[in-house]
N, C-alpha and C. Protein backbone atom coordinates (compact mmCIF):
# COMPACT_ATOMS: atom_id res chain seq x y z
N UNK A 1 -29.40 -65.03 -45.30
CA UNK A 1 -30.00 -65.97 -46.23
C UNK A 1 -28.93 -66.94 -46.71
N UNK A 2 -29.08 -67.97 -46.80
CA UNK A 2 -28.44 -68.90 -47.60
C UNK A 2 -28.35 -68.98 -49.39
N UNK A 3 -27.19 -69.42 -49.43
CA UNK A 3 -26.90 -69.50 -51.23
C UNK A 3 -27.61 -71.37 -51.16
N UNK A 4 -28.34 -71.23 -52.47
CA UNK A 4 -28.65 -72.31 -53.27
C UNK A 4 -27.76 -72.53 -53.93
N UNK A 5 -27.29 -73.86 -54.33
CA UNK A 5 -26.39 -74.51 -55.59
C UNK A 5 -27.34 -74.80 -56.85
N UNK A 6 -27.21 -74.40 -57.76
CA UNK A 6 -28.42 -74.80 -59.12
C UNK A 6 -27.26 -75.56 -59.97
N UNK A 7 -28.01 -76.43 -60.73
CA UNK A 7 -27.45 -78.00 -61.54
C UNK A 7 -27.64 -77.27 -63.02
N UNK A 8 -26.77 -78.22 -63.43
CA UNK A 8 -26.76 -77.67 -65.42
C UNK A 8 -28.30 -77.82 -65.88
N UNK A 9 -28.93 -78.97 -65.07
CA UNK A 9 -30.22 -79.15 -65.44
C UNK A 9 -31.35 -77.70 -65.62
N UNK A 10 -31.12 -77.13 -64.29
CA UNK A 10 -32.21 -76.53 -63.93
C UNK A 10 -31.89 -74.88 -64.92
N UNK A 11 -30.51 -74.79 -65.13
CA UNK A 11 -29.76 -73.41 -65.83
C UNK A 11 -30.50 -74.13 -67.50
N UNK A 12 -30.62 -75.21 -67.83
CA UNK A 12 -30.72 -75.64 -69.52
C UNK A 12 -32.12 -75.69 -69.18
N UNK A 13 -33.16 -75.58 -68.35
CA UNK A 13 -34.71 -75.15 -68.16
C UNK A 13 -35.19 -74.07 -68.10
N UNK A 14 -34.34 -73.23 -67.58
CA UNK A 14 -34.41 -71.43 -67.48
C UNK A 14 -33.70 -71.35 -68.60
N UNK A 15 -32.73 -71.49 -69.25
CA UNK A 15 -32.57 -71.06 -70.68
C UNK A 15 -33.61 -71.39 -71.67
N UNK A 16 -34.04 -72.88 -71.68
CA UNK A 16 -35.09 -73.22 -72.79
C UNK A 16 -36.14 -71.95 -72.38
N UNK A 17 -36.87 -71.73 -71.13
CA UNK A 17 -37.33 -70.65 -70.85
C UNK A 17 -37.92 -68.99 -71.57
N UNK A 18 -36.38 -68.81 -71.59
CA UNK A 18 -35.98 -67.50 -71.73
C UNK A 18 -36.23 -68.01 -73.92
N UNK A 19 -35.73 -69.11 -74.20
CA UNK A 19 -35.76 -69.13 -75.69
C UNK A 19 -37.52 -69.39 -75.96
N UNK A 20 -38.10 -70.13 -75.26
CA UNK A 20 -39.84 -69.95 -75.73
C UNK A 20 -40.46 -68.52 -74.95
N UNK A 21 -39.77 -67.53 -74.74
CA UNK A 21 -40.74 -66.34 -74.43
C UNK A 21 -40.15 -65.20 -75.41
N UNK A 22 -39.39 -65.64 -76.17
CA UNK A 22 -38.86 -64.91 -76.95
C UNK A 22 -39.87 -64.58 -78.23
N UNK A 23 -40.55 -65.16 -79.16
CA UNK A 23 -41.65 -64.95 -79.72
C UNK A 23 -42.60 -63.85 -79.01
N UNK A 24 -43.07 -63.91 -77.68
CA UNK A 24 -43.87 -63.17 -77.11
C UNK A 24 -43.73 -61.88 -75.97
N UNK A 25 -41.87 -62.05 -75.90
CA UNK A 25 -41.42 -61.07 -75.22
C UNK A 25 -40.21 -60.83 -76.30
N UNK A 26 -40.06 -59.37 -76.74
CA UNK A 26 -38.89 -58.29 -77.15
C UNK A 26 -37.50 -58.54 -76.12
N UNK A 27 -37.04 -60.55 -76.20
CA UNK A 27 -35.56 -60.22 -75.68
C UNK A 27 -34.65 -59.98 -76.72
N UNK A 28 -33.91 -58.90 -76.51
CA UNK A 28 -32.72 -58.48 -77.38
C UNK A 28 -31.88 -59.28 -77.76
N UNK A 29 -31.60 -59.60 -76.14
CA UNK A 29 -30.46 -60.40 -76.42
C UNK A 29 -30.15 -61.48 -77.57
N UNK A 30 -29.05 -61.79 -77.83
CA UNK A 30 -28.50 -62.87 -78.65
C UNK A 30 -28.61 -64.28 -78.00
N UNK A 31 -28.81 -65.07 -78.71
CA UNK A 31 -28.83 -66.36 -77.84
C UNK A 31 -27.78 -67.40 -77.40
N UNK A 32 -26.71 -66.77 -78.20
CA UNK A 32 -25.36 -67.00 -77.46
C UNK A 32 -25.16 -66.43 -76.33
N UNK A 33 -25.16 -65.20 -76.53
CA UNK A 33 -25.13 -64.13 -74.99
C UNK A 33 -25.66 -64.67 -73.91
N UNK A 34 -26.81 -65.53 -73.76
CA UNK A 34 -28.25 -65.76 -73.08
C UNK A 34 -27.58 -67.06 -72.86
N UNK A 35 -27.08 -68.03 -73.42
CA UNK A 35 -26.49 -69.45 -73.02
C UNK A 35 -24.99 -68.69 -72.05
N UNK A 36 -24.21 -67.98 -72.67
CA UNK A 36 -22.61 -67.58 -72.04
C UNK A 36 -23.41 -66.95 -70.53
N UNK A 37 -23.99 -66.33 -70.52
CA UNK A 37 -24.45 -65.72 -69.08
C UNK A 37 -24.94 -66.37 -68.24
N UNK A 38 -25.45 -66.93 -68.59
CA UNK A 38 -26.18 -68.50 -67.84
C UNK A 38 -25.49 -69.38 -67.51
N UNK A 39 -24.62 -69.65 -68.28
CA UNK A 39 -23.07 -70.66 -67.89
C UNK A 39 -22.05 -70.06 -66.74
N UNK A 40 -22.10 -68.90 -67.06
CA UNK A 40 -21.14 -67.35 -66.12
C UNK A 40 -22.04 -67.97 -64.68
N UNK A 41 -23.12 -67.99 -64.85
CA UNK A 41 -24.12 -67.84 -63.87
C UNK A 41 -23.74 -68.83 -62.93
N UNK A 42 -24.10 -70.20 -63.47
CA UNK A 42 -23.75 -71.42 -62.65
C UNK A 42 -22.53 -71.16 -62.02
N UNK A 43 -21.43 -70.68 -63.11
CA UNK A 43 -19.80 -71.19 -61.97
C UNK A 43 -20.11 -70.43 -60.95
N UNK A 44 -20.59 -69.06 -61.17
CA UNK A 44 -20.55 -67.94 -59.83
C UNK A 44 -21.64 -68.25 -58.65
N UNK A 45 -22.59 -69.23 -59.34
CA UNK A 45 -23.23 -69.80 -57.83
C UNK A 45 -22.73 -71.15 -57.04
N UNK A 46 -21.77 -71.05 -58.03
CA UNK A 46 -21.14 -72.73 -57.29
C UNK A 46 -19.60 -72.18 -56.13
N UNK A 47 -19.18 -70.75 -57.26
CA UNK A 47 -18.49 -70.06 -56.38
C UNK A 47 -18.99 -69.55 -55.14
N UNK A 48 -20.26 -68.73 -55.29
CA UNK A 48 -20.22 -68.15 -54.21
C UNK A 48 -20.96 -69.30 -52.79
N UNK A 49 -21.34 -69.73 -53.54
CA UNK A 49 -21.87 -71.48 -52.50
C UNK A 49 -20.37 -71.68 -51.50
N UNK A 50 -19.68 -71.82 -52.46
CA UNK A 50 -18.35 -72.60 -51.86
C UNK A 50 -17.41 -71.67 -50.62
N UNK A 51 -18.19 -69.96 -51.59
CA UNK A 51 -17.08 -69.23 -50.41
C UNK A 51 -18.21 -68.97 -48.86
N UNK A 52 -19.80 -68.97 -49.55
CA UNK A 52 -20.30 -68.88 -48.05
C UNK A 52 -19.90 -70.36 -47.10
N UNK A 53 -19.95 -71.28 -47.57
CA UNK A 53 -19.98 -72.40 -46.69
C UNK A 53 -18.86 -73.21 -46.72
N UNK A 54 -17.36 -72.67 -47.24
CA UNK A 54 -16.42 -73.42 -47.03
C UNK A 54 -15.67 -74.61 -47.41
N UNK A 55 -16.59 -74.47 -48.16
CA UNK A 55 -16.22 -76.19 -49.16
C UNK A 55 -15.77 -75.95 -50.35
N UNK A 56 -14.89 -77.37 -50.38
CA UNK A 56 -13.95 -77.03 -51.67
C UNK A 56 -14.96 -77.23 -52.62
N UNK A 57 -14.68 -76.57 -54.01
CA UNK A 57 -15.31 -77.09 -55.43
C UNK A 57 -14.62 -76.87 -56.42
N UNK A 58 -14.84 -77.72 -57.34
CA UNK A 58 -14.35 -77.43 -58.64
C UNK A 58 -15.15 -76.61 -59.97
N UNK A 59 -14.53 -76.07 -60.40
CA UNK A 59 -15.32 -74.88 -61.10
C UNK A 59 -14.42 -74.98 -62.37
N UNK A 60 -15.39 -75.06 -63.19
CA UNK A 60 -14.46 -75.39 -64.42
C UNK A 60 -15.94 -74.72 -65.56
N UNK A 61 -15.22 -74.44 -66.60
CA UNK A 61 -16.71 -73.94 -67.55
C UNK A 61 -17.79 -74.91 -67.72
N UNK A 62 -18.86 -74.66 -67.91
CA UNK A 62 -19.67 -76.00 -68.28
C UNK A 62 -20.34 -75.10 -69.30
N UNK A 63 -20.59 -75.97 -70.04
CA UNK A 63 -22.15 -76.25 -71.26
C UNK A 63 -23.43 -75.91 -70.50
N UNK A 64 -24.29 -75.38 -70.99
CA UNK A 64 -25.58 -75.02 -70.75
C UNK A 64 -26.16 -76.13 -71.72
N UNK A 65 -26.37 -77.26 -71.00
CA UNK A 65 -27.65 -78.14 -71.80
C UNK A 65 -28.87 -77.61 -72.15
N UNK A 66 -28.80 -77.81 -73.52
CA UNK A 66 -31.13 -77.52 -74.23
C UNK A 66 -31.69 -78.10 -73.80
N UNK A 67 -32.84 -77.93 -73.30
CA UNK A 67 -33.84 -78.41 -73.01
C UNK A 67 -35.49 -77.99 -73.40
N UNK A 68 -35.84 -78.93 -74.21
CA UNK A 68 -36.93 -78.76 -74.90
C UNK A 68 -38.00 -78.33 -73.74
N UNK A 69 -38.67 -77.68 -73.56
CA UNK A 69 -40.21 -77.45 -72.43
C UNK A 69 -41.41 -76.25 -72.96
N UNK A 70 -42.40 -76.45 -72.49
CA UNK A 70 -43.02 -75.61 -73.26
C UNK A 70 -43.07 -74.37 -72.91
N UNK A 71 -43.54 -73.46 -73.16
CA UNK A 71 -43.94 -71.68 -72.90
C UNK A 71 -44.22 -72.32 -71.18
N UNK A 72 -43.65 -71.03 -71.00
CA UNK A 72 -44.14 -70.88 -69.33
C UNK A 72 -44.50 -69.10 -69.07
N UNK A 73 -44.85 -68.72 -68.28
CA UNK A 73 -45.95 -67.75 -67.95
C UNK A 73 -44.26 -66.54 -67.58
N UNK A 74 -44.16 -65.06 -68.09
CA UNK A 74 -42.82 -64.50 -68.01
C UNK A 74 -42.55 -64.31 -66.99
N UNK A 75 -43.62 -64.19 -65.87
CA UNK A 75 -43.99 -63.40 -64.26
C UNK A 75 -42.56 -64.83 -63.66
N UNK A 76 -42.87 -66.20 -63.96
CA UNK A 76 -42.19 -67.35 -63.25
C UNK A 76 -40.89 -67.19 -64.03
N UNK A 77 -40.30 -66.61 -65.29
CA UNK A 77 -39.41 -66.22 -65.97
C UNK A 77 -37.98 -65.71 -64.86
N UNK A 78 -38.88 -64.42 -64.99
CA UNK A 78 -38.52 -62.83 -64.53
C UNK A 78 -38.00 -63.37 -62.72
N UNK A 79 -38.87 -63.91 -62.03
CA UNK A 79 -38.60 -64.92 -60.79
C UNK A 79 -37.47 -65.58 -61.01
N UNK A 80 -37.30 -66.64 -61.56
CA UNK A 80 -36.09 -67.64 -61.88
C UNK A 80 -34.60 -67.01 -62.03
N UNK A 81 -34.91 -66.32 -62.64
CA UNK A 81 -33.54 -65.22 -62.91
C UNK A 81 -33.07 -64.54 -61.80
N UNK A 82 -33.82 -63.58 -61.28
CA UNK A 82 -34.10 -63.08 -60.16
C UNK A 82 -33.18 -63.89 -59.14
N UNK A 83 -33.95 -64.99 -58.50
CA UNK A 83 -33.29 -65.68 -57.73
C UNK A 83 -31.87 -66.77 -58.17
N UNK A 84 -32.13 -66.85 -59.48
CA UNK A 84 -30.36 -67.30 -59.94
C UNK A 84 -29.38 -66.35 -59.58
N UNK A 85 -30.02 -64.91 -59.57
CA UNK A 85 -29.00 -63.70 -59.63
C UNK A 85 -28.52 -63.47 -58.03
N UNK A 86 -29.35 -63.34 -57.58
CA UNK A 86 -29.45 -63.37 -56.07
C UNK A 86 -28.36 -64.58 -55.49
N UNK A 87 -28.91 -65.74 -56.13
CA UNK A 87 -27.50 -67.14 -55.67
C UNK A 87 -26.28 -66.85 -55.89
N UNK A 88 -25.89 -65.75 -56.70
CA UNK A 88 -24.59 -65.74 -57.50
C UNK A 88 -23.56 -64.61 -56.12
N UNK A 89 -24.30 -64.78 -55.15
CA UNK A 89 -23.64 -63.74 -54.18
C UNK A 89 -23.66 -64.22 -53.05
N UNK A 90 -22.45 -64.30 -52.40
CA UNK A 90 -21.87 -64.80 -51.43
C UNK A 90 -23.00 -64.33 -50.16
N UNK A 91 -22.95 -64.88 -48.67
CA UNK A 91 -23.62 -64.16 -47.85
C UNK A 91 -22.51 -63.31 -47.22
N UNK A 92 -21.29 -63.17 -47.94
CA UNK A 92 -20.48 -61.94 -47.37
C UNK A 92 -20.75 -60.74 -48.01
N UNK A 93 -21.90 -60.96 -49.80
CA UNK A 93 -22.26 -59.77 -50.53
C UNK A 93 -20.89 -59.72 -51.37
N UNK A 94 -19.91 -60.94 -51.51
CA UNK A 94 -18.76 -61.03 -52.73
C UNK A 94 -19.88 -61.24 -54.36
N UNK A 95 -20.18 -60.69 -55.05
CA UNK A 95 -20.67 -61.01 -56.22
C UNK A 95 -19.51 -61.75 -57.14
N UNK A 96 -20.17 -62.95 -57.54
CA UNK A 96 -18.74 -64.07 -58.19
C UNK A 96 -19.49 -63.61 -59.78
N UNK A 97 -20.76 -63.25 -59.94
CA UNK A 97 -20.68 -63.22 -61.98
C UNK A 97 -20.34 -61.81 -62.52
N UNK A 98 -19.40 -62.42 -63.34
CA UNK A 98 -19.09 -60.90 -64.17
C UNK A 98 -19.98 -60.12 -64.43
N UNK A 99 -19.72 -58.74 -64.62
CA UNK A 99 -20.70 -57.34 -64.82
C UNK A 99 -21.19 -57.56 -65.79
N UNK A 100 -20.69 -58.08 -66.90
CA UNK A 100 -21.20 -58.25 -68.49
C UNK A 100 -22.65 -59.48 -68.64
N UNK A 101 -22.21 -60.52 -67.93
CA UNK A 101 -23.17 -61.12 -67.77
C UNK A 101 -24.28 -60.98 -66.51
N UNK A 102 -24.00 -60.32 -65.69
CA UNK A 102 -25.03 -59.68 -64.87
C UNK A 102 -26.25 -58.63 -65.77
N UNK A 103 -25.54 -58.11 -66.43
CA UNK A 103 -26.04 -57.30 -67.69
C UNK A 103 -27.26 -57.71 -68.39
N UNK A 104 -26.49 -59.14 -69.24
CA UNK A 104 -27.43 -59.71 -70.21
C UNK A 104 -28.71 -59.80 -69.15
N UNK A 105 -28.40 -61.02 -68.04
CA UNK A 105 -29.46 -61.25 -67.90
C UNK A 105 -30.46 -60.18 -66.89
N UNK A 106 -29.81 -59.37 -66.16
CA UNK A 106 -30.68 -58.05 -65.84
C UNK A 106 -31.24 -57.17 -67.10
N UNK A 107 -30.64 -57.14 -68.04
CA UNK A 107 -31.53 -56.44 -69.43
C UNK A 107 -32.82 -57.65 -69.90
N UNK A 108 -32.99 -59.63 -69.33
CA UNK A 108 -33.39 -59.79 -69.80
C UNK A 108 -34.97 -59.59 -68.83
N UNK A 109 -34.45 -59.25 -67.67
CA UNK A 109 -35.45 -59.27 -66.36
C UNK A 109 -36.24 -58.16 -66.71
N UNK A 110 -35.47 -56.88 -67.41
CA UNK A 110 -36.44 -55.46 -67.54
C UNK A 110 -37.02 -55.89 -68.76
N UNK A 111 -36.89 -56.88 -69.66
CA UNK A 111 -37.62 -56.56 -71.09
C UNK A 111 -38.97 -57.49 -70.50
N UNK A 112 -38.67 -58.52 -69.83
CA UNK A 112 -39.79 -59.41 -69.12
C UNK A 112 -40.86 -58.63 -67.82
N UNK A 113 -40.06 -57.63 -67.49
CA UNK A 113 -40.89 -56.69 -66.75
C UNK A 113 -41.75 -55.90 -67.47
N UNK A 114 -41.33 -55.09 -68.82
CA UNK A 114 -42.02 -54.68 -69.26
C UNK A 114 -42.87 -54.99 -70.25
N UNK A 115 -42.66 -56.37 -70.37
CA UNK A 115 -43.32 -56.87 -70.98
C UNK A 115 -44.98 -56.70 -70.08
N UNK A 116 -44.56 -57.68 -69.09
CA UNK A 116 -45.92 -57.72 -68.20
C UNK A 116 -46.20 -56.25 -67.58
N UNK A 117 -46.04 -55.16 -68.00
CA UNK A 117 -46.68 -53.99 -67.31
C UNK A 117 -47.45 -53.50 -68.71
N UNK A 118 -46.62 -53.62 -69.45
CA UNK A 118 -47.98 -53.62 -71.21
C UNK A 118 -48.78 -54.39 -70.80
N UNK A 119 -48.49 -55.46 -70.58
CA UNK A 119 -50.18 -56.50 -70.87
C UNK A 119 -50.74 -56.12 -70.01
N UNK A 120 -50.47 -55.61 -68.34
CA UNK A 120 -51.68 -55.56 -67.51
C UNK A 120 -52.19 -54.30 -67.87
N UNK A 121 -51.58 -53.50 -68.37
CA UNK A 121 -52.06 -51.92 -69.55
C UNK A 121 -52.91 -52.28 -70.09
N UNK A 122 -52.95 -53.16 -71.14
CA UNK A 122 -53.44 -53.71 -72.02
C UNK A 122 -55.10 -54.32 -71.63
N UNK A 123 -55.28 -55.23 -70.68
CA UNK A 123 -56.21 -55.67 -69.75
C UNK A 123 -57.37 -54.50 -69.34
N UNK A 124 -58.87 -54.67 -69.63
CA UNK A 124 -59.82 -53.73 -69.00
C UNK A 124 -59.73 -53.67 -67.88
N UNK A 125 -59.80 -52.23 -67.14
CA UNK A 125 -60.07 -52.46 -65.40
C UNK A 125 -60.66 -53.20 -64.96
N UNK A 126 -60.74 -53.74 -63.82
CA UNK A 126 -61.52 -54.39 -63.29
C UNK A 126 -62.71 -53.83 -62.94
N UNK A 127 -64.29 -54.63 -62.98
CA UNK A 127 -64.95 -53.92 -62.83
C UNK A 127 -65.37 -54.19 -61.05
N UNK A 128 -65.65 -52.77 -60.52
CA UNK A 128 -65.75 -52.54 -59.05
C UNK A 128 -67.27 -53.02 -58.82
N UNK A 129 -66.93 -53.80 -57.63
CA UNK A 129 -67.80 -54.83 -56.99
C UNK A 129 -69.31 -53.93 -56.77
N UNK A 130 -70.62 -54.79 -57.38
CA UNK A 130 -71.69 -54.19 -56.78
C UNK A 130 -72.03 -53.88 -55.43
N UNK A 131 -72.54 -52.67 -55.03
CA UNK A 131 -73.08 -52.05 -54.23
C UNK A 131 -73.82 -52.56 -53.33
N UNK A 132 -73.24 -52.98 -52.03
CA UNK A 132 -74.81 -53.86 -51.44
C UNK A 132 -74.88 -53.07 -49.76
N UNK A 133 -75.84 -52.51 -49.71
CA UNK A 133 -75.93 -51.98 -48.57
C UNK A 133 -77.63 -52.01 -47.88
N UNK A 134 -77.64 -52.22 -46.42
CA UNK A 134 -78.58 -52.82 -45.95
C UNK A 134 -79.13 -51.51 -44.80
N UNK A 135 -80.39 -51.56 -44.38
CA UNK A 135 -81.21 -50.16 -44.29
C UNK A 135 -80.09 -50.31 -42.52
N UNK A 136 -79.96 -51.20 -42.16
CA UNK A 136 -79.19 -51.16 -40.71
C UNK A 136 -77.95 -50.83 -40.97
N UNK A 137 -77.20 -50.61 -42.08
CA UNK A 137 -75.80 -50.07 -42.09
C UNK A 137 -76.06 -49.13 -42.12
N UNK A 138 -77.08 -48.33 -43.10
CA UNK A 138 -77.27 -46.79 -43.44
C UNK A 138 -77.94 -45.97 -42.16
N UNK A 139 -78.43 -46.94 -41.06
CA UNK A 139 -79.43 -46.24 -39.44
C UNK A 139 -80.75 -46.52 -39.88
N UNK A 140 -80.94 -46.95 -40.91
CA UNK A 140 -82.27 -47.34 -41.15
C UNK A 140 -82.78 -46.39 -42.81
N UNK A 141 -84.17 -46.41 -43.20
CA UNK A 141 -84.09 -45.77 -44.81
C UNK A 141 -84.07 -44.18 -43.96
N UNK A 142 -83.28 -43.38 -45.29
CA UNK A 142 -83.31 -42.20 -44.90
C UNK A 142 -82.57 -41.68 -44.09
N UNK A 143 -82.09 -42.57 -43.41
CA UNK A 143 -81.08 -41.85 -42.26
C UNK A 143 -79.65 -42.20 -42.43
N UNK A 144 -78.75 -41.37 -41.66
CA UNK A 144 -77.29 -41.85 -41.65
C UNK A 144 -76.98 -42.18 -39.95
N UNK A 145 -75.91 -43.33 -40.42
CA UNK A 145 -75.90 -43.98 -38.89
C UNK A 145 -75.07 -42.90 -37.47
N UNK A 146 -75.68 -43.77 -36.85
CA UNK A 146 -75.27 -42.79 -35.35
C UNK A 146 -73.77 -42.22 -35.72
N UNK A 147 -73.47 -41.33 -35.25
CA UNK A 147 -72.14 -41.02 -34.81
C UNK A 147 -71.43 -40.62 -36.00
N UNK A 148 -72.24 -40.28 -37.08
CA UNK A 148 -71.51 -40.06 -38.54
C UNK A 148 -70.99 -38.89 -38.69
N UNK A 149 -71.67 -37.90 -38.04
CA UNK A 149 -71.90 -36.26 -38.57
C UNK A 149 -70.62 -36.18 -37.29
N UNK A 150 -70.88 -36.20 -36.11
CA UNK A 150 -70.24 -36.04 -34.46
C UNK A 150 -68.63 -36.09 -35.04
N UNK A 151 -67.94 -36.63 -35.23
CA UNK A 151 -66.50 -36.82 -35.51
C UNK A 151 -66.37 -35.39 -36.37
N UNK A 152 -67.40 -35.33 -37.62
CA UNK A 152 -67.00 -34.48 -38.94
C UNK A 152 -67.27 -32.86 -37.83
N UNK A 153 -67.86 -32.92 -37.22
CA UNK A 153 -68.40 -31.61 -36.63
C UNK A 153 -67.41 -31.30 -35.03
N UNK A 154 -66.73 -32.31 -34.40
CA UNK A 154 -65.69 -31.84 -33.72
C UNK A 154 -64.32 -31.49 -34.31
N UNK A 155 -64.14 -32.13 -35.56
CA UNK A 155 -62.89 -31.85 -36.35
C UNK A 155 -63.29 -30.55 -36.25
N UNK A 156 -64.49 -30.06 -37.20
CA UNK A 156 -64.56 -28.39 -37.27
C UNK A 156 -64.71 -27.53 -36.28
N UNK A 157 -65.02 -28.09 -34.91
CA UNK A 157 -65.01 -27.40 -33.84
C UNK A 157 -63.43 -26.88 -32.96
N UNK A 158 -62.49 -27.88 -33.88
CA UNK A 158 -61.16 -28.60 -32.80
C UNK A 158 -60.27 -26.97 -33.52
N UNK A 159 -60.94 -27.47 -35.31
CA UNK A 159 -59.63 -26.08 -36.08
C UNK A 159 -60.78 -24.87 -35.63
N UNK A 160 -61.62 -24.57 -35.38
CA UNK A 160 -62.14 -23.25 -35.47
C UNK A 160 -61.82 -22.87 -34.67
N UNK A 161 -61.87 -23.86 -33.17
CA UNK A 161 -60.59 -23.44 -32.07
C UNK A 161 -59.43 -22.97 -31.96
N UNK A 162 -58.86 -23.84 -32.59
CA UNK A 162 -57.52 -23.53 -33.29
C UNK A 162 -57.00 -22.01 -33.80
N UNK A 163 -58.29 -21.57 -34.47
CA UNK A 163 -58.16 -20.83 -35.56
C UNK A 163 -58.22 -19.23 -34.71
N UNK A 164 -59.35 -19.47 -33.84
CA UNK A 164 -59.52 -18.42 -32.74
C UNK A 164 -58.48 -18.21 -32.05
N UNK A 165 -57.70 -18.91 -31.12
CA UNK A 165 -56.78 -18.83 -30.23
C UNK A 165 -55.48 -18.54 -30.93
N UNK A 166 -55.55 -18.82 -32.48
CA UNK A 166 -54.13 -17.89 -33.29
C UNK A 166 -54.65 -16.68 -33.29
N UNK A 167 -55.96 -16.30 -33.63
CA UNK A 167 -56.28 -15.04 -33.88
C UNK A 167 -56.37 -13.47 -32.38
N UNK A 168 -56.29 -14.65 -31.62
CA UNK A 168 -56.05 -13.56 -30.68
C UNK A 168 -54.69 -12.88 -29.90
């Protein structure tokens, strides 16, 4: 697989992100923590960009720009991260972001996971599709179709066989 390069832009959209699901998802984290990891994030995908494909770069700290946007759905959250995290690794499998900030934002992926396994908890079953069956599926009224019983009655013929030829 190939490494993606991600822009301050798109890291200050997944942060605004992560700050409007916070009302509706239990993230722990601090929101300093959540900007520093995200910043960690970028250099180590610009690193590991540079060591899969050879090109020089400059890597220097950057700012995580705000960016105002509205609520977005946690499932596209929990995704975004995901695959930021995934960029941050060489295709030699060198991981360039520190453990600490691998941390934050993997603690922020399980609180967004469990977030969405409450709510689909939460959600009535679905209700199972009505019943529609026609007198030619069933062999006609009253009956069961050809060949229904034949399978169930050589199975029991195959072990009773079976069962004889241990017994002797």
């Amino acid at each position: 697989m190939s490494v993606r390069t991600y822009t301050q832009e798109e890291i200050g959209r997944l942060c605004a992100d992560i700050q409007a699901l916070k009302p509706r998802v239990l993230v722990s984290a601090r929101d300093e923590a959540i900007r520093e990891a995200l910043a960690a994030a970028l250099i180590a995908n610009r690193a590991a960009y540079a060591m899969t494909y050879g090109e020089e770069t400059v890597i220097e700290r950057l700012d995580v720009p705000e960016a105002s946007r509205k609520p977005v759905e946690p499932g596209e959250v929990f995704k975004d991260i995901s695959l930021l995290l995934y960029n941050c690794v060489s295709n030699g499998g060198r991981d360039f972001l520190p453990e600490q900030d691998r941390a934050v934002l993997d603690g922020i992926r399980l609180e967004i996971a469990w977030s969405l396994v409450e709510a689909a908890e939460a959600r009535p079953p679905p209700r199972p599709p009505a019943k529609t069956t026609r007198a030619l599926d069933r062999g006609g009224p009253g009956q069961q179709p050809d060949g229904f019983l034949e399978p169930v009655e050589r199975a029991g013929e195959e072990q009773a066989g079976a069962m004889g030829a241990a017994g002797q």
